[in-house]
PDB file of N, CA and C in Angstrom:
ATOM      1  N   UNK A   1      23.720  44.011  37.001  1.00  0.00           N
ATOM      2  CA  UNK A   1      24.984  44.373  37.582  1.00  0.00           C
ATOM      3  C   UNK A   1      26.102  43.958  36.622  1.00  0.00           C
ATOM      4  N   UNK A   2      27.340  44.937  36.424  1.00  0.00           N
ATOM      5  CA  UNK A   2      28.149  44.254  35.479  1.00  0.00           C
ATOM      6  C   UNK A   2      28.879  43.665  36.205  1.00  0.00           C
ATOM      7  N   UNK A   3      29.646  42.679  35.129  1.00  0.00           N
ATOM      8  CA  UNK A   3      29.807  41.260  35.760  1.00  0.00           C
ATOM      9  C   UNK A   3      31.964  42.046  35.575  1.00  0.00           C
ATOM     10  N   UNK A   4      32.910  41.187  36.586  1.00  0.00           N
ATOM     11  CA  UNK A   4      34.192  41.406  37.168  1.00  0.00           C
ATOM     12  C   UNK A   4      34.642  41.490  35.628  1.00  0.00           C
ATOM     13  N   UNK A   5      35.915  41.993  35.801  1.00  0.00           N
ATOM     14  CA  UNK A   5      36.677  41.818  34.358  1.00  0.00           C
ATOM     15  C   UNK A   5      37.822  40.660  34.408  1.00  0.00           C
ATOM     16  N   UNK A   6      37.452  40.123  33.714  1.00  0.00           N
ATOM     17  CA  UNK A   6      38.200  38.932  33.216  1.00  0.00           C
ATOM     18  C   UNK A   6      39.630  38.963  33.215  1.00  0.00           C
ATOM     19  N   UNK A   7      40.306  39.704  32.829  1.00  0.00           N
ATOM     20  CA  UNK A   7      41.544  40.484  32.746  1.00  0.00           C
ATOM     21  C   UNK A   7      41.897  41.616  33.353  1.00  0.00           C
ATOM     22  N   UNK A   8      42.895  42.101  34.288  1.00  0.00           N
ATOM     23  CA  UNK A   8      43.537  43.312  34.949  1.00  0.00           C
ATOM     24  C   UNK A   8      45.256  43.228  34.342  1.00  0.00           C
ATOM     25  N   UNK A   9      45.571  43.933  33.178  1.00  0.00           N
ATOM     26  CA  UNK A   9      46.989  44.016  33.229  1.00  0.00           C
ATOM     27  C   UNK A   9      47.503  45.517  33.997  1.00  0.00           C
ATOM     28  N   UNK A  10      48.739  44.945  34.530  1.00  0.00           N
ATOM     29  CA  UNK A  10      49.004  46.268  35.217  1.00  0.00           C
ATOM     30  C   UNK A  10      50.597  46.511  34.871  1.00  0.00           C
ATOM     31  N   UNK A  11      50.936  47.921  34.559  1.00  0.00           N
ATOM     32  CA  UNK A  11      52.494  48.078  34.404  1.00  0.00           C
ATOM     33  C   UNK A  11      52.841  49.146  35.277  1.00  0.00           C
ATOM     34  N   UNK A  12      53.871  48.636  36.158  1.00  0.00           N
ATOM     35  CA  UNK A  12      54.339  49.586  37.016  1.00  0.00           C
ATOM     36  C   UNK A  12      55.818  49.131  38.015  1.00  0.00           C
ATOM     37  N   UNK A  13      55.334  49.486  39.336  1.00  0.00           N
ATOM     38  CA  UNK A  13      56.521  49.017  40.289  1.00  0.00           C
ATOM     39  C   UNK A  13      56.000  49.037  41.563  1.00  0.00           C
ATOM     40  N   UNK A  14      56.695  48.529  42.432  1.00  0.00           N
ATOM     41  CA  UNK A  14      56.362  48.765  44.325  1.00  0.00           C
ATOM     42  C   UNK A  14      57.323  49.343  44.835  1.00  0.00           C
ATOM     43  N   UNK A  15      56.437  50.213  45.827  1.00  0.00           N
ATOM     44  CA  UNK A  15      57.099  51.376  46.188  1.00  0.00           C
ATOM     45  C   UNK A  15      57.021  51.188  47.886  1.00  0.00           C
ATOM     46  N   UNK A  16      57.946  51.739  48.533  1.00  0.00           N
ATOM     47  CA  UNK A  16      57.427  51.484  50.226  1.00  0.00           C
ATOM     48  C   UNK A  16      56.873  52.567  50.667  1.00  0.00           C
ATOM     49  N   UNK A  17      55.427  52.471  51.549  1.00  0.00           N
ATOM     50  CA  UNK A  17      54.338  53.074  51.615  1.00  0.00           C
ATOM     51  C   UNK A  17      54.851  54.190  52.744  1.00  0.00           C
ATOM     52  N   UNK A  18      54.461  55.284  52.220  1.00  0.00           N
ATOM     53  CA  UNK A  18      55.096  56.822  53.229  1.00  0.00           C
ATOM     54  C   UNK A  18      53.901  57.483  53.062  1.00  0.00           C
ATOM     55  N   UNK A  19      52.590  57.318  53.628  1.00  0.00           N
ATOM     56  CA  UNK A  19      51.690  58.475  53.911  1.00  0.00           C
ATOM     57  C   UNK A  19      52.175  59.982  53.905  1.00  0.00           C
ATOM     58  N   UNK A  20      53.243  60.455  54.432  1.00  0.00           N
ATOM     59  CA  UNK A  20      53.544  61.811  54.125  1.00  0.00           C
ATOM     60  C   UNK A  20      54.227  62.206  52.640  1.00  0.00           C
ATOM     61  N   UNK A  21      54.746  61.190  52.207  1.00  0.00           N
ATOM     62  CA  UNK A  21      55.691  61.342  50.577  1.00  0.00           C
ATOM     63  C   UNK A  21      54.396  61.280  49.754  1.00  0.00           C
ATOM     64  N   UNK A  22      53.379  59.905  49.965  1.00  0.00           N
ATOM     65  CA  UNK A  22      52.244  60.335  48.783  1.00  0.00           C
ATOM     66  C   UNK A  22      51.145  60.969  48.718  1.00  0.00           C
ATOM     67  N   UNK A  23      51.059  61.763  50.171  1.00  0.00           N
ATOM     68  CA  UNK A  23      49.446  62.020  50.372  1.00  0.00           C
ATOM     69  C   UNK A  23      49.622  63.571  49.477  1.00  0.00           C
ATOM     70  N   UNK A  24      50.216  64.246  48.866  1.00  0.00           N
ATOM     71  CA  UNK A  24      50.121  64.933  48.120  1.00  0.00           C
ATOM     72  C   UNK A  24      49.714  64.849  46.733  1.00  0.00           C
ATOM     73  N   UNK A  25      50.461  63.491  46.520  1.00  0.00           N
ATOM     74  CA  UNK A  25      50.211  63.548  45.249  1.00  0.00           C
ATOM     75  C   UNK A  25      49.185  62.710  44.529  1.00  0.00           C
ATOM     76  N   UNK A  26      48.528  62.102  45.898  1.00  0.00           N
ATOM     77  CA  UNK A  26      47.407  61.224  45.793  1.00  0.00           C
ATOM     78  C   UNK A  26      46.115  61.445  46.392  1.00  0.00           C
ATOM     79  N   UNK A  27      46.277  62.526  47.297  1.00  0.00           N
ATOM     80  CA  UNK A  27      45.365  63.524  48.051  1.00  0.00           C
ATOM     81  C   UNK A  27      44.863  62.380  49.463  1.00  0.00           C
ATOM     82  N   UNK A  28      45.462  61.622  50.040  1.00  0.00           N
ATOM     83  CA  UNK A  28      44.537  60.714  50.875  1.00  0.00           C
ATOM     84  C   UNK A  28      44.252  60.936  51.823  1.00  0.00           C
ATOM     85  N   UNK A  29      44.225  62.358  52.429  1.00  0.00           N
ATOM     86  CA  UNK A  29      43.613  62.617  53.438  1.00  0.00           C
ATOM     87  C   UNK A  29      44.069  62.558  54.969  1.00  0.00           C
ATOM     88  N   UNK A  30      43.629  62.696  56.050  1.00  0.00           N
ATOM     89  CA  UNK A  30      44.020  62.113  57.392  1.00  0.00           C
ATOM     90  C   UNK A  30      44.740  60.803  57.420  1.00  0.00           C
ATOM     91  N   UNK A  31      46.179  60.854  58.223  1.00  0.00           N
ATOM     92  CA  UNK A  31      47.175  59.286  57.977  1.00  0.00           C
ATOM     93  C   UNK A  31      46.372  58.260  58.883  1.00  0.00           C
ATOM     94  N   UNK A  32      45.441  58.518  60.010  1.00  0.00           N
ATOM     95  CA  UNK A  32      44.906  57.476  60.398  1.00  0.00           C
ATOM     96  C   UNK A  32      44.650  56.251  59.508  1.00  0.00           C
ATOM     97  N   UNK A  33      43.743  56.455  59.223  1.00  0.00           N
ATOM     98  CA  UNK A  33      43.305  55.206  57.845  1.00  0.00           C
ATOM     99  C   UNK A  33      44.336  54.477  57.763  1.00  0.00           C
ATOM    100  N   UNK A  34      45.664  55.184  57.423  1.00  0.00           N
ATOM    101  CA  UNK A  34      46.666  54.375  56.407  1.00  0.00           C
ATOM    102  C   UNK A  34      47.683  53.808  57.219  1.00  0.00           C
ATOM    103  N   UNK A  35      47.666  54.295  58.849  1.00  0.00           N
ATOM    104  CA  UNK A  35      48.153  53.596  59.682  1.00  0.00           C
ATOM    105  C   UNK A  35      48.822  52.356  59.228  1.00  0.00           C
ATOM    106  N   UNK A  36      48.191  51.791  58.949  1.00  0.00           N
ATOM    107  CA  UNK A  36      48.398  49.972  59.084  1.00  0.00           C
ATOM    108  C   UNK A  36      49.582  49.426  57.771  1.00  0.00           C
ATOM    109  N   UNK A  37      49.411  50.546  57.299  1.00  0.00           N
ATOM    110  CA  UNK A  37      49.707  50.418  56.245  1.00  0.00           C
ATOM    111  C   UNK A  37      51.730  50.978  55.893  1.00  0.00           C
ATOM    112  N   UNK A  38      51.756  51.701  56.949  1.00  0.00           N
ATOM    113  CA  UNK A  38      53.271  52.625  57.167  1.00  0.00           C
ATOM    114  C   UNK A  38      54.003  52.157  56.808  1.00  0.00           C
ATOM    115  N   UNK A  39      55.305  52.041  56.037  1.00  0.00           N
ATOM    116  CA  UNK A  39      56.272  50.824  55.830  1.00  0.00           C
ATOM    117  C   UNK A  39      56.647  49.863  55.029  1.00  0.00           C
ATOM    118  N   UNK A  40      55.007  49.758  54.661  1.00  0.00           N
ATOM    119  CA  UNK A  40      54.827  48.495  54.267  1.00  0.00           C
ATOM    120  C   UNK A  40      55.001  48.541  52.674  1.00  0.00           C
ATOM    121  N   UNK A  41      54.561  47.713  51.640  1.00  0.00           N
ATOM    122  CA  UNK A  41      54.924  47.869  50.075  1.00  0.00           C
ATOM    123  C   UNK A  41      53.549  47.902  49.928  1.00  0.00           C
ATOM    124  N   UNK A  42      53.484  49.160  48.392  1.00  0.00           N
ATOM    125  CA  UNK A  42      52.421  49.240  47.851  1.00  0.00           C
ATOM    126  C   UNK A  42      52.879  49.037  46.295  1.00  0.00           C
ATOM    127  N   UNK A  43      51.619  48.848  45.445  1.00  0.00           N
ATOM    128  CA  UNK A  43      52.084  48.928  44.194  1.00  0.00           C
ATOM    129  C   UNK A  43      51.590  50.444  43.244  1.00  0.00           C
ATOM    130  N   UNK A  44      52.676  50.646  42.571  1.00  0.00           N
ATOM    131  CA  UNK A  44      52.327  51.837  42.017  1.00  0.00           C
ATOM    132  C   UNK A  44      51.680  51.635  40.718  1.00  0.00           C
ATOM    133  N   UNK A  45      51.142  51.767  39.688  1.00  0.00           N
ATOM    134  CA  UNK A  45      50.796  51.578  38.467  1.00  0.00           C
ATOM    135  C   UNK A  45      51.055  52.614  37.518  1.00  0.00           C
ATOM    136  N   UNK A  46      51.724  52.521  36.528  1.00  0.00           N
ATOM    137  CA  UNK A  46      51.634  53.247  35.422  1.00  0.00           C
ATOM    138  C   UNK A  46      50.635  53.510  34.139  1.00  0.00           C
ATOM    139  N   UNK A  47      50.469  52.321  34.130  1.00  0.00           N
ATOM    140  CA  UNK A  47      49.838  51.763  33.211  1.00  0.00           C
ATOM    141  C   UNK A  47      48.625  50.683  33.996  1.00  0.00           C
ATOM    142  N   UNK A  48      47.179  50.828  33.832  1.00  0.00           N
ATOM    143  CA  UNK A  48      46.214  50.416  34.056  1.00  0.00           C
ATOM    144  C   UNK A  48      44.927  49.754  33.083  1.00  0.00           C
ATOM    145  N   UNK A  49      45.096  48.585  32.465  1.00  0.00           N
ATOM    146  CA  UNK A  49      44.055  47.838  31.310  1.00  0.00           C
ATOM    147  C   UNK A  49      43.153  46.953  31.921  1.00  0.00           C
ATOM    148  N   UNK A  50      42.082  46.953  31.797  1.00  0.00           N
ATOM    149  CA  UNK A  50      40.846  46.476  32.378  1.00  0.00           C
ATOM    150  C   UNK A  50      40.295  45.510  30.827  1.00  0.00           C
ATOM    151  N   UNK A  51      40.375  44.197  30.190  1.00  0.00           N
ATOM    152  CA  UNK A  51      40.099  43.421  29.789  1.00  0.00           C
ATOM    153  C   UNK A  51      38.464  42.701  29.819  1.00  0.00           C
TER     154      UNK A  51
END
């Protein structure tokens, strides 16, 4: 099994979470799931390095 990565750099920003603003552009499907989630802050990433 490979083993976690040691390093996660991430470049980006937080955004406040709108199931209807991102499910287009992120495809996520039925808003149930994301319920919990409405409102709330997510982080966006631009930039994604796995170390």
């Amino acid at each position: 099994m490979p083993a976690a990565p040691q390093l996660v750099t991430v470049e980006g920003t937080v955004i406040r979470f709108s199931h209807r603003d991102l499910t287009g552009r992120y495809h996520l499907g039925p808003p149930g799931p994301y319920r919990a989630f409405e409102g709330g802050r997510a982080p966006v990433a631009r930039e994604l390095t796995v170390w």
